[in-house]
Protein backbone atom coordinates (compact mmCIF):
# COMPACT_ATOMS: atom_id res chain seq x y z
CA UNK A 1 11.85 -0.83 -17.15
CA UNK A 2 10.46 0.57 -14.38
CA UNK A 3 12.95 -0.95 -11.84
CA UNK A 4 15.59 0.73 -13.77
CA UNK A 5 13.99 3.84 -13.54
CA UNK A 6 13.88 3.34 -10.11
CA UNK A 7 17.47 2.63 -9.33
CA UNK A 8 18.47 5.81 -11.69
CA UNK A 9 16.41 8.06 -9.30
CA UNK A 10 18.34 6.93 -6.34
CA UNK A 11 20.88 10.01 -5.45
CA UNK A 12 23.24 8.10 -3.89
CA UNK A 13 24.85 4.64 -2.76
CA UNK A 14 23.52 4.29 0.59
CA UNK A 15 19.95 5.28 -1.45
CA UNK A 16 20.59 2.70 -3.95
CA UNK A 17 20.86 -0.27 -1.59
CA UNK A 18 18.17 0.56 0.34
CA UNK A 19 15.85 0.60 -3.21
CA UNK A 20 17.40 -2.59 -4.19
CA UNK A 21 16.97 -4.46 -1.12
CA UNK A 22 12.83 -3.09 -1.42
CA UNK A 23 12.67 -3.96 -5.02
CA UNK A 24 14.16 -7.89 -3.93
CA UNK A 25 11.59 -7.73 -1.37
CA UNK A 26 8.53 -7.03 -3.82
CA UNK A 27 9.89 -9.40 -6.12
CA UNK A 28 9.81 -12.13 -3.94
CA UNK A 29 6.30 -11.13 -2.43
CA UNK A 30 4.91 -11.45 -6.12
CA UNK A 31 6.53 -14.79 -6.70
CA UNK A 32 5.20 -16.11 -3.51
CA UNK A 33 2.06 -14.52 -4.49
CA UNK A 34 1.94 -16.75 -7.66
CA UNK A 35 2.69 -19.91 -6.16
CA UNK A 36 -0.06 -19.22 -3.54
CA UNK A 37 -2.08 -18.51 -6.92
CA UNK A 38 -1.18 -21.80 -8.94
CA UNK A 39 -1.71 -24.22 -5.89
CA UNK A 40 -4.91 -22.97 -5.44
CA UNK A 41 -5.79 -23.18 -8.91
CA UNK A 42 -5.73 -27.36 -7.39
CA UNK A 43 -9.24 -27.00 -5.70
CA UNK A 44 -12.17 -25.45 -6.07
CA UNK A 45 -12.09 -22.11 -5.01
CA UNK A 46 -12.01 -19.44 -8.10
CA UNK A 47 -12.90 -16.14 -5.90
CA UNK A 48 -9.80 -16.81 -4.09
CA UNK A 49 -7.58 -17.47 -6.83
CA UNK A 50 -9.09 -14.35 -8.98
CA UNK A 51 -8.56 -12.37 -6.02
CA UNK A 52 -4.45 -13.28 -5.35
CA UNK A 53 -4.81 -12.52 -9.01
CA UNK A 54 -5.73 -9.30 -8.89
CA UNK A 55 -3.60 -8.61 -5.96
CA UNK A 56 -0.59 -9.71 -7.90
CA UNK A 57 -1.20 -6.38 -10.52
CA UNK A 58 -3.51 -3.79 -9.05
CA UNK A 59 -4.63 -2.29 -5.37
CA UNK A 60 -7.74 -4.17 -4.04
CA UNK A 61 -11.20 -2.82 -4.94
CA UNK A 62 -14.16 -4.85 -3.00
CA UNK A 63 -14.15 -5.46 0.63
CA UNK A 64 -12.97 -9.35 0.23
CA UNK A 65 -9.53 -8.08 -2.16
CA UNK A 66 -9.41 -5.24 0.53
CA UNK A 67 -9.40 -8.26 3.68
CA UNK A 68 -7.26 -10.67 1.73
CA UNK A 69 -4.43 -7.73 1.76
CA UNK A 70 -4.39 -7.43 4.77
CA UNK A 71 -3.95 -10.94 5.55
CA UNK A 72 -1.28 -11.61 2.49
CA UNK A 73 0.49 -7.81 4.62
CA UNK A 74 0.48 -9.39 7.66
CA UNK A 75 1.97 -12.66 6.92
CA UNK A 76 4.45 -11.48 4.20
CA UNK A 77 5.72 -8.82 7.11
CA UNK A 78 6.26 -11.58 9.47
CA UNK A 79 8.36 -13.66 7.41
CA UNK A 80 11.41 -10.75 8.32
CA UNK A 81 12.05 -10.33 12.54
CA UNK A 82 9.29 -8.29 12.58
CA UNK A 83 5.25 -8.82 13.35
CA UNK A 84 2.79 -6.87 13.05
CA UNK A 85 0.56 -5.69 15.66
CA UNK A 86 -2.34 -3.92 14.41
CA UNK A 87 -4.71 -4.27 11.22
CA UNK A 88 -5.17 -0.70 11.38
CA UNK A 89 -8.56 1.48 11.75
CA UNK A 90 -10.74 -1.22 9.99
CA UNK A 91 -13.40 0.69 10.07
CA UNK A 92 -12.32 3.58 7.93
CA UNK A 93 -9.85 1.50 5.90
CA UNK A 94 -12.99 -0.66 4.53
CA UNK A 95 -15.29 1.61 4.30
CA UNK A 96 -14.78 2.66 1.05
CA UNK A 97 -14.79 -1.11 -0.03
CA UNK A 98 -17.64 -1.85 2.18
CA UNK A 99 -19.40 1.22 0.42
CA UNK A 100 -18.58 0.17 -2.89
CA UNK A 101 -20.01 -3.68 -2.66
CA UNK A 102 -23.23 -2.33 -1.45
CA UNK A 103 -23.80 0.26 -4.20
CA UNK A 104 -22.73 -2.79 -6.81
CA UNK A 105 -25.72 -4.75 -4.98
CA UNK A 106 -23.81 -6.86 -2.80
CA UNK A 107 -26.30 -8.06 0.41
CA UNK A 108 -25.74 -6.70 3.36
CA UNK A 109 -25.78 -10.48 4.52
CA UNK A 110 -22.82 -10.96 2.06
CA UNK A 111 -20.99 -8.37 3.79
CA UNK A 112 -21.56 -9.24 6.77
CA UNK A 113 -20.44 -12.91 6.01
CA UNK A 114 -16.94 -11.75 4.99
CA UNK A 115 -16.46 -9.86 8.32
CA UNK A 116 -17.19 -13.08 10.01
CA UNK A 117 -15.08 -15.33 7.85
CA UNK A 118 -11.96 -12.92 8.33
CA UNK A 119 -12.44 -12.45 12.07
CA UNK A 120 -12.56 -16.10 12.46
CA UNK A 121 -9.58 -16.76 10.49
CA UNK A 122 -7.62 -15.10 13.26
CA UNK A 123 -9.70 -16.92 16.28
CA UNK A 124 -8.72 -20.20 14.07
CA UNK A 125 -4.43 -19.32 13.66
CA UNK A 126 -4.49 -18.47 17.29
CA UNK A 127 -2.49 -15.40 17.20
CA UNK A 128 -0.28 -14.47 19.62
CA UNK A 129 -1.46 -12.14 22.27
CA UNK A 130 -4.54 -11.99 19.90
CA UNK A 131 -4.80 -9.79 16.50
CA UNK A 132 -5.86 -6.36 17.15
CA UNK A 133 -7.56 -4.06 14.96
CA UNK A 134 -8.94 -0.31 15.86
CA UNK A 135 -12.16 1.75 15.71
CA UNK A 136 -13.63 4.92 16.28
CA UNK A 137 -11.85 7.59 17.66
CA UNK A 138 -11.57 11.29 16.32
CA UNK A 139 -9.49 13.57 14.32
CA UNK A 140 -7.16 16.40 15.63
CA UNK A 141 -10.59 18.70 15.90
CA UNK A 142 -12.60 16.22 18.16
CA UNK A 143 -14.94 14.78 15.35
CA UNK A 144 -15.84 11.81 15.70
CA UNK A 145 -14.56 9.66 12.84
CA UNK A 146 -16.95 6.09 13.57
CA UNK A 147 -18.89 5.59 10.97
CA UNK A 148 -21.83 2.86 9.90
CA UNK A 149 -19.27 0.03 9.87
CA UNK A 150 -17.97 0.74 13.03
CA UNK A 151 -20.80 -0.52 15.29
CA UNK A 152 -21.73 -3.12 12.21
CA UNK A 153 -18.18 -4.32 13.23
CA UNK A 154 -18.96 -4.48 17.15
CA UNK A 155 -22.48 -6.44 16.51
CA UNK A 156 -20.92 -9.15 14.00
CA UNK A 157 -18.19 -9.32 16.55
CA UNK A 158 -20.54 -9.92 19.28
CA UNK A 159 -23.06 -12.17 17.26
CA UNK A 160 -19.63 -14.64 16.76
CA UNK A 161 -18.83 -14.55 20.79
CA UNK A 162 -14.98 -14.88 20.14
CA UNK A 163 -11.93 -13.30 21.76
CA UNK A 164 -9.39 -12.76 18.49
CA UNK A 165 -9.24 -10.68 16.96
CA UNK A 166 -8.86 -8.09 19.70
CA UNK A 167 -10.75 -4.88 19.50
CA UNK A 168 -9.14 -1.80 20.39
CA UNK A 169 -12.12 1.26 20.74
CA UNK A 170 -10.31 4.43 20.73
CA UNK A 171 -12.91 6.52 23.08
CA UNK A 172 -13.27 10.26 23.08
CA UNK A 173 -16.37 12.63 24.30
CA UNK A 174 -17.72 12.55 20.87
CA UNK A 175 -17.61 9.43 19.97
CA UNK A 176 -21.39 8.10 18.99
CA UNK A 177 -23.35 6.80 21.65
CA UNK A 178 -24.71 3.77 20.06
CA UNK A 179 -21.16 2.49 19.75
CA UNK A 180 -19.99 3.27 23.22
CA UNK A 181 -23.39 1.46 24.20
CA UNK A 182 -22.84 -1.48 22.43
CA UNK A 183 -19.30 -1.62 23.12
CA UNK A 184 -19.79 -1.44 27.05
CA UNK A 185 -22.80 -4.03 26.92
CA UNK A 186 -20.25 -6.69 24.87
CA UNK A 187 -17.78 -6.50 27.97
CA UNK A 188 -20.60 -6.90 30.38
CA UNK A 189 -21.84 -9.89 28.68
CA UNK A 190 -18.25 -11.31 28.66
CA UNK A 191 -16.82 -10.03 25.23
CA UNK A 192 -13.83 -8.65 27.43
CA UNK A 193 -11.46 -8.67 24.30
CA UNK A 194 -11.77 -5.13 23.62
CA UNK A 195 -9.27 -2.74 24.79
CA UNK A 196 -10.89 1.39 25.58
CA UNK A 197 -8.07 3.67 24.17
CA UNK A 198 -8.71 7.56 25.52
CA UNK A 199 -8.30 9.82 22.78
CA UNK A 200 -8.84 13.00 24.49
């Protein structure tokens, strides 16, 4: 129903193709997306298979659904001629996620575990030229925009001692001086897989 909706709202031809060849696209995401759910209904492993669940019928709404999207993004994107480069600003796309775990009473260990399970799943695939993800940085105004997952991000990153994911800091004169600190004394120690970006 809701596909033919769609194609109805399209005001043209060229519009129509373009919608069909998205809705083919999302079709076949959500198939995959249900074989990936059935085979791992094989082992032993329900919080994955609830969470492809989930994902197959609503957005993500704890920090692990929030990860495993990204993931499930950036491997379904790379199936085309296309890869992507960048996670995004993980540290304001999770927080919300992050936020919401802890006020449901997950640990701060907990958390802290899934950061180090998804970082490692990219030092473990060997990406290319490394994954990168951002943080910090500022909005148009110069406010700083880092936040308490941002340097919880650099020390987890540090405690593992790994390379990729790649970190790209996005500096500016604002940004907090705790996460500049720790940022600078990762690179000294030999954490060199983090990139300074100048936003001003």
């Amino acid at each position: 129903m809701a596909k033919e909706k769609l194609q109805k709202s399209a005001g043209n031809t060229k519009e129509l193709i373009f919608l069909d060849s998205v809705i083919i696209c999302y079709e076949a995401i959500l198939r995959l997306m249900k074989r990936i759910y059935d085979y791992s209904l094989n082992f032993d492993v329900p919080e994955f298979s609830e969470c492809i669940k989930n994902l197959m019928t609503r957005p993500p709404q704890t920090l692990y659904e929030v990860m495993q999207f990204s993931v499930l993004f950036l491997y379904f994107e790379e199936i085309g001629c296309e890869r992507a480069r960048t996670l995004g600003d993980i540290d304001r796309l999770y927080l919300p996620y992050y936020r919401n775990d802890k006020k449901n009473g997950i640990s701060q260990d907990k958390l802290d575990e899934l950061f180090k399970y998804f970082f490692i799943h990219f030092t473990a695939t060997k990406r290319f030229a490394e994954q990168p993800f951002t943080i910090g940085g500022c909005d148009k105004d110069g406010t700083d925009r880092s936040n308490e997952l941002t340097l919880r991000i650099l020390e987890i990153y540090d405690e593992l001692d790994i390379y990729d994911p790649k970190i790209h800091l996005r500096y500016h004169k604002n940004l907090d001086k705790k996460v500049l600190k720790k940022a600078v004394s990762m690179i000294r120690n030999g954490h060199s897989s983090i990139c300074i970006l100048n936003d001003d």
